[in-house]
C-alpha atoms as a PDB file:
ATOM      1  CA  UNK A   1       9.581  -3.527   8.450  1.00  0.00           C
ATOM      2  CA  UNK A   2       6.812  -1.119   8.224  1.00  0.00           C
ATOM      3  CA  UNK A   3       3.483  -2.272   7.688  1.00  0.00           C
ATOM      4  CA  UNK A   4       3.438  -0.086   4.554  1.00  0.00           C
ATOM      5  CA  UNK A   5       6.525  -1.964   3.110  1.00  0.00           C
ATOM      6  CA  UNK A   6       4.447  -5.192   3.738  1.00  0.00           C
ATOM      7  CA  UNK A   7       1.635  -4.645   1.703  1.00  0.00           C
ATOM      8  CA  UNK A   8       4.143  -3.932  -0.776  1.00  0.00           C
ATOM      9  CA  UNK A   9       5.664  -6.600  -0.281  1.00  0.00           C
ATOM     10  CA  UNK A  10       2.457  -8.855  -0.123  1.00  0.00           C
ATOM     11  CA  UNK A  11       1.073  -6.876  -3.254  1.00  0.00           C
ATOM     12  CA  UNK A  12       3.781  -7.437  -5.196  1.00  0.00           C
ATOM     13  CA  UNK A  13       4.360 -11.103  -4.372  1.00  0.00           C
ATOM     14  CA  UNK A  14       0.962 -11.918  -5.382  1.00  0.00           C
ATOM     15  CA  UNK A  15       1.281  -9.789  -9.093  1.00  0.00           C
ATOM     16  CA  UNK A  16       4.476 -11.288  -9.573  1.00  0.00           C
ATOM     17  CA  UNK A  17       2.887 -14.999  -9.230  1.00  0.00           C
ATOM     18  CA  UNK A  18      -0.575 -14.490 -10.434  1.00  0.00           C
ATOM     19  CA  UNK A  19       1.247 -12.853 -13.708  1.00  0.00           C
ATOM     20  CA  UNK A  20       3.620 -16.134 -14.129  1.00  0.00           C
ATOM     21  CA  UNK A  21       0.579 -18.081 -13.488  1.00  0.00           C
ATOM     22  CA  UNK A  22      -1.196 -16.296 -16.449  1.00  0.00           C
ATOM     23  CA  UNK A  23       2.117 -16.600 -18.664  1.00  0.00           C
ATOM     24  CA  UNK A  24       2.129 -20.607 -17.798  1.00  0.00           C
ATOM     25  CA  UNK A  25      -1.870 -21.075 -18.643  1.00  0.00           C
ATOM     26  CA  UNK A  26      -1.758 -19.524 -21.932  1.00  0.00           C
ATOM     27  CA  UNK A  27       2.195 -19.982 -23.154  1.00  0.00           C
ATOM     28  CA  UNK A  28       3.826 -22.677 -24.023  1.00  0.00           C
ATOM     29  CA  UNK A  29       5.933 -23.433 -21.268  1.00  0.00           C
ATOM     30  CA  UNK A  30       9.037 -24.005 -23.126  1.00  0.00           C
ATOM     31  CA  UNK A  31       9.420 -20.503 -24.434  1.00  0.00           C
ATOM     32  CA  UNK A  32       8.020 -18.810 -21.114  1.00  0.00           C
ATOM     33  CA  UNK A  33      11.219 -19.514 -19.215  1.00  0.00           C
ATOM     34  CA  UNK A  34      12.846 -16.422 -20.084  1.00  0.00           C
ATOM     35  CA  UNK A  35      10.156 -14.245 -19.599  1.00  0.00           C
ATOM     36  CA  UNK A  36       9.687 -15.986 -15.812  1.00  0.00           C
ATOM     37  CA  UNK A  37      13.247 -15.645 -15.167  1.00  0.00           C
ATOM     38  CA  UNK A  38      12.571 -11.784 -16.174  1.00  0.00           C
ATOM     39  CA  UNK A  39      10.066 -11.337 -13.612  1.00  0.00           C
ATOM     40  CA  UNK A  40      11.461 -13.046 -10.954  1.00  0.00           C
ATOM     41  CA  UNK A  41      14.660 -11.099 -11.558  1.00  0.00           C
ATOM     42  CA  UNK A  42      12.318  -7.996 -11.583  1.00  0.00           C
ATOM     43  CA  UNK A  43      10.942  -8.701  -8.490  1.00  0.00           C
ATOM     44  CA  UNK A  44      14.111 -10.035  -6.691  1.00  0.00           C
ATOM     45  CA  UNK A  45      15.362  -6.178  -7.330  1.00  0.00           C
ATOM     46  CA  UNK A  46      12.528  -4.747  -6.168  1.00  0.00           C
ATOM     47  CA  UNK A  47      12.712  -6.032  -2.924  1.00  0.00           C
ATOM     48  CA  UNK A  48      16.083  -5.346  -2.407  1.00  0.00           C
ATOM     49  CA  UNK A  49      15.256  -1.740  -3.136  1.00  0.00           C
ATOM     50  CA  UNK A  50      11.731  -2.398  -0.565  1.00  0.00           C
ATOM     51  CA  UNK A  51      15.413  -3.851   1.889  1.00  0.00           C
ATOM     52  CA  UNK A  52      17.556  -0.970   1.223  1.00  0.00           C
ATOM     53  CA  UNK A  53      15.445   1.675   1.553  1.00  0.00           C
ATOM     54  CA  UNK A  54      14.345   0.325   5.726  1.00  0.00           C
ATOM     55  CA  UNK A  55      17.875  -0.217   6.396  1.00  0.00           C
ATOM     56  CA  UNK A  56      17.861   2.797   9.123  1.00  0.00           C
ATOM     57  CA  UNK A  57      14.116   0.813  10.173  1.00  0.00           C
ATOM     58  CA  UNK A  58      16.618  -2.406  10.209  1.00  0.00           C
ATOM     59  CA  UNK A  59      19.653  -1.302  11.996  1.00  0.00           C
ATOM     60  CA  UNK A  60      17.240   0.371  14.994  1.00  0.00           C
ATOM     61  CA  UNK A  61      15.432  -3.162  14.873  1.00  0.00           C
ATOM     62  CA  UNK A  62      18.703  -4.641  15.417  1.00  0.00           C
ATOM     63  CA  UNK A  63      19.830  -2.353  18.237  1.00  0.00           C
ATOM     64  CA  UNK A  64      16.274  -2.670  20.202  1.00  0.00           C
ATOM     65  CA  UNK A  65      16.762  -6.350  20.353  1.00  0.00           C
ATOM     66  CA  UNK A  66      15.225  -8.301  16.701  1.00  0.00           C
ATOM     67  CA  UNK A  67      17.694 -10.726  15.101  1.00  0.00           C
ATOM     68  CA  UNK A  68      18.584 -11.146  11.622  1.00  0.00           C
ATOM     69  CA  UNK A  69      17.327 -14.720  12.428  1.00  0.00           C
ATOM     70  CA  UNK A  70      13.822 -13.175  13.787  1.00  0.00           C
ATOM     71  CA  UNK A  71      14.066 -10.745  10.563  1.00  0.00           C
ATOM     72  CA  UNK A  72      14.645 -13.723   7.954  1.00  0.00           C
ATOM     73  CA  UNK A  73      11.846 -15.290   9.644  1.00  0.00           C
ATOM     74  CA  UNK A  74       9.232 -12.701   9.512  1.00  0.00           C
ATOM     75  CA  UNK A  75      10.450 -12.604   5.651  1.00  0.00           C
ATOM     76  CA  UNK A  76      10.285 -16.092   5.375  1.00  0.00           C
ATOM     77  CA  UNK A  77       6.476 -15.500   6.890  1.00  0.00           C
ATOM     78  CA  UNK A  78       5.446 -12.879   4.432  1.00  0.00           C
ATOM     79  CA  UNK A  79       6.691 -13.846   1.519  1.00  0.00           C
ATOM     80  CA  UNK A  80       6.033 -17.506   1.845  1.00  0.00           C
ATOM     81  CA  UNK A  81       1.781 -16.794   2.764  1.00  0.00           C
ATOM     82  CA  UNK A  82       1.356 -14.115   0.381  1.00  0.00           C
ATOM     83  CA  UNK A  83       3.149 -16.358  -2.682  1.00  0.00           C
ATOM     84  CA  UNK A  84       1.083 -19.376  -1.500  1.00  0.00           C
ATOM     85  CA  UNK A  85      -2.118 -17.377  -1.732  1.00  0.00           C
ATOM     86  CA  UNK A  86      -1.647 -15.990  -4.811  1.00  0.00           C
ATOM     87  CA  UNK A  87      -0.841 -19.710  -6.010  1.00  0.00           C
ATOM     88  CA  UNK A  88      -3.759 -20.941  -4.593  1.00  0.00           C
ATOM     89  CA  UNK A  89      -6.356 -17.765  -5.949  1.00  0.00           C
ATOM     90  CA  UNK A  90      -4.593 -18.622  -9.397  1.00  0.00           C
ATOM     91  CA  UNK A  91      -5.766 -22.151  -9.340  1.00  0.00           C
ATOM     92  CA  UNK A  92      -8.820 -21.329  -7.669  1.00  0.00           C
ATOM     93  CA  UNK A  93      -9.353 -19.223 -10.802  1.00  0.00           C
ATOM     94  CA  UNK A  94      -8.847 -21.433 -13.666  1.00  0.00           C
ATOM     95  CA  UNK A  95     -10.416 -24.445 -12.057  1.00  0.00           C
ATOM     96  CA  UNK A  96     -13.588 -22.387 -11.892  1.00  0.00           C
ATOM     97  CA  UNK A  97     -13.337 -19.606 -14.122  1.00  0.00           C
ATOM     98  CA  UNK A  98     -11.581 -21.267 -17.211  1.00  0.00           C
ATOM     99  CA  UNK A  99     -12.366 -24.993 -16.293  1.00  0.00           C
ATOM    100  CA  UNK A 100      -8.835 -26.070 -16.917  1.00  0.00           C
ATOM    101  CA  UNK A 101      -7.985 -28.929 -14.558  1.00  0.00           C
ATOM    102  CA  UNK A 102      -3.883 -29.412 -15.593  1.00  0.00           C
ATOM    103  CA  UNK A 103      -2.481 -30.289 -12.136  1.00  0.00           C
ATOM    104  CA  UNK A 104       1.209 -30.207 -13.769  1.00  0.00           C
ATOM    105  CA  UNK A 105       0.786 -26.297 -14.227  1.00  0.00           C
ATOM    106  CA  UNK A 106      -0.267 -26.114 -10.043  1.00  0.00           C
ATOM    107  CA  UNK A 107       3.263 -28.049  -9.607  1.00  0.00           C
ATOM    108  CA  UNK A 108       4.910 -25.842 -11.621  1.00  0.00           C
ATOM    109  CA  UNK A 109       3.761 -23.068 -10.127  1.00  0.00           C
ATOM    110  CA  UNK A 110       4.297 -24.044  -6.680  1.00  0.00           C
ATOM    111  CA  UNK A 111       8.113 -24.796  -7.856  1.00  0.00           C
ATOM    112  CA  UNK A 112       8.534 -21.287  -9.438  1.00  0.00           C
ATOM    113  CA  UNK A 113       7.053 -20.022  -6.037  1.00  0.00           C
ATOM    114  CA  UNK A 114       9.744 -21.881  -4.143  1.00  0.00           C
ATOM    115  CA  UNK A 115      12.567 -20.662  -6.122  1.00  0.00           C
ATOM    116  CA  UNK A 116      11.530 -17.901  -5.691  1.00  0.00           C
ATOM    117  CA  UNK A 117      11.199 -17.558  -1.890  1.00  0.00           C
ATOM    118  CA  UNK A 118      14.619 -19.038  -1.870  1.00  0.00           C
ATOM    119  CA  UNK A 119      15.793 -15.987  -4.061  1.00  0.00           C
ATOM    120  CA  UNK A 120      14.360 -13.477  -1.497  1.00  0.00           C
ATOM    121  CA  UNK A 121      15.429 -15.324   1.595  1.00  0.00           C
ATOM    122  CA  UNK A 122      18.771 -15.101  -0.291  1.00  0.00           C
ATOM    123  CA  UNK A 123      19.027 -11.883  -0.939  1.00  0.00           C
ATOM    124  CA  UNK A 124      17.723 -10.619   2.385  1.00  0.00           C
ATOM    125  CA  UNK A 125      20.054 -12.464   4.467  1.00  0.00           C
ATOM    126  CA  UNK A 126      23.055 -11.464   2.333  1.00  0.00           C
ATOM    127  CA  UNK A 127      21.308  -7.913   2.725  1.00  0.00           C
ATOM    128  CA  UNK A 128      21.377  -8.017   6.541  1.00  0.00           C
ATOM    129  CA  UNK A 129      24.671  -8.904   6.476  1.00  0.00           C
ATOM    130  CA  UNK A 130      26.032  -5.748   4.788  1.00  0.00           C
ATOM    131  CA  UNK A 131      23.004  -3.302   6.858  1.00  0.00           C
ATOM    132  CA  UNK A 132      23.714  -4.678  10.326  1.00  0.00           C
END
């Protein structure tokens, strides 16, 4: 994908978790499920669109010689680092800004993360299938 469609990619990875993050610190975390599931769902759909809209990019990838395997990858990459930082300026954050030292909100966090990079990696590999 374009370098364009990265930083869009990277910029919304890291709103999506630093704004969970925020929900999680001052929420209680029983009634912020919904609301998480909202914006993961939100940002699930706009990658697809981010997908959809660089499937001519995708298909000429595919015919100059890059896998769906070296695609999902390169996802995997992107998605996975810029999550991870976001998790760890978030923590960085209210360890130093707002001196709160919960390490049960970090794991829960990080577990929201993984879902959802699952989600994406999903979604773009079920993507692939119908552009390629």
């Amino acid at each position: 994908m374009p370098k364009k469609t990265n930083l869009s990619i990277a910029v919304l990875n890291l709103y999506t978790v630093i704004l969970i993050g925020m929900f999680l610190l001052f929420q209680d975390q029983s009634r912020a499920v919904l609301f998480i599931l909202f914006l993961i769902f939100i940002n699930i759909a706009v990658f697809t669109v981010m997908v959809l809209s660089n499937k001519k990019e995708i298909r000429i990838n595919f015919i100059v010689g890059k896998s769906r395997k070296k695609e999902i990858i390169d996802s995997f990459i992107l998605n996975g680092s810029t999550q991870f930082l976001a998790v760890i300026l978030f923590e960085i954050f209210s360890w130093i800004v707002l001196k709160n030292r919960d390490t049960a909100q970090t794991i829960h966090l990080c577990m929201i993360a993984v879902v959802l990079l699952a989600l994406k990696i999903t979604t773009l590999s079920v993507l692939l299938r119908k552009i390629i």
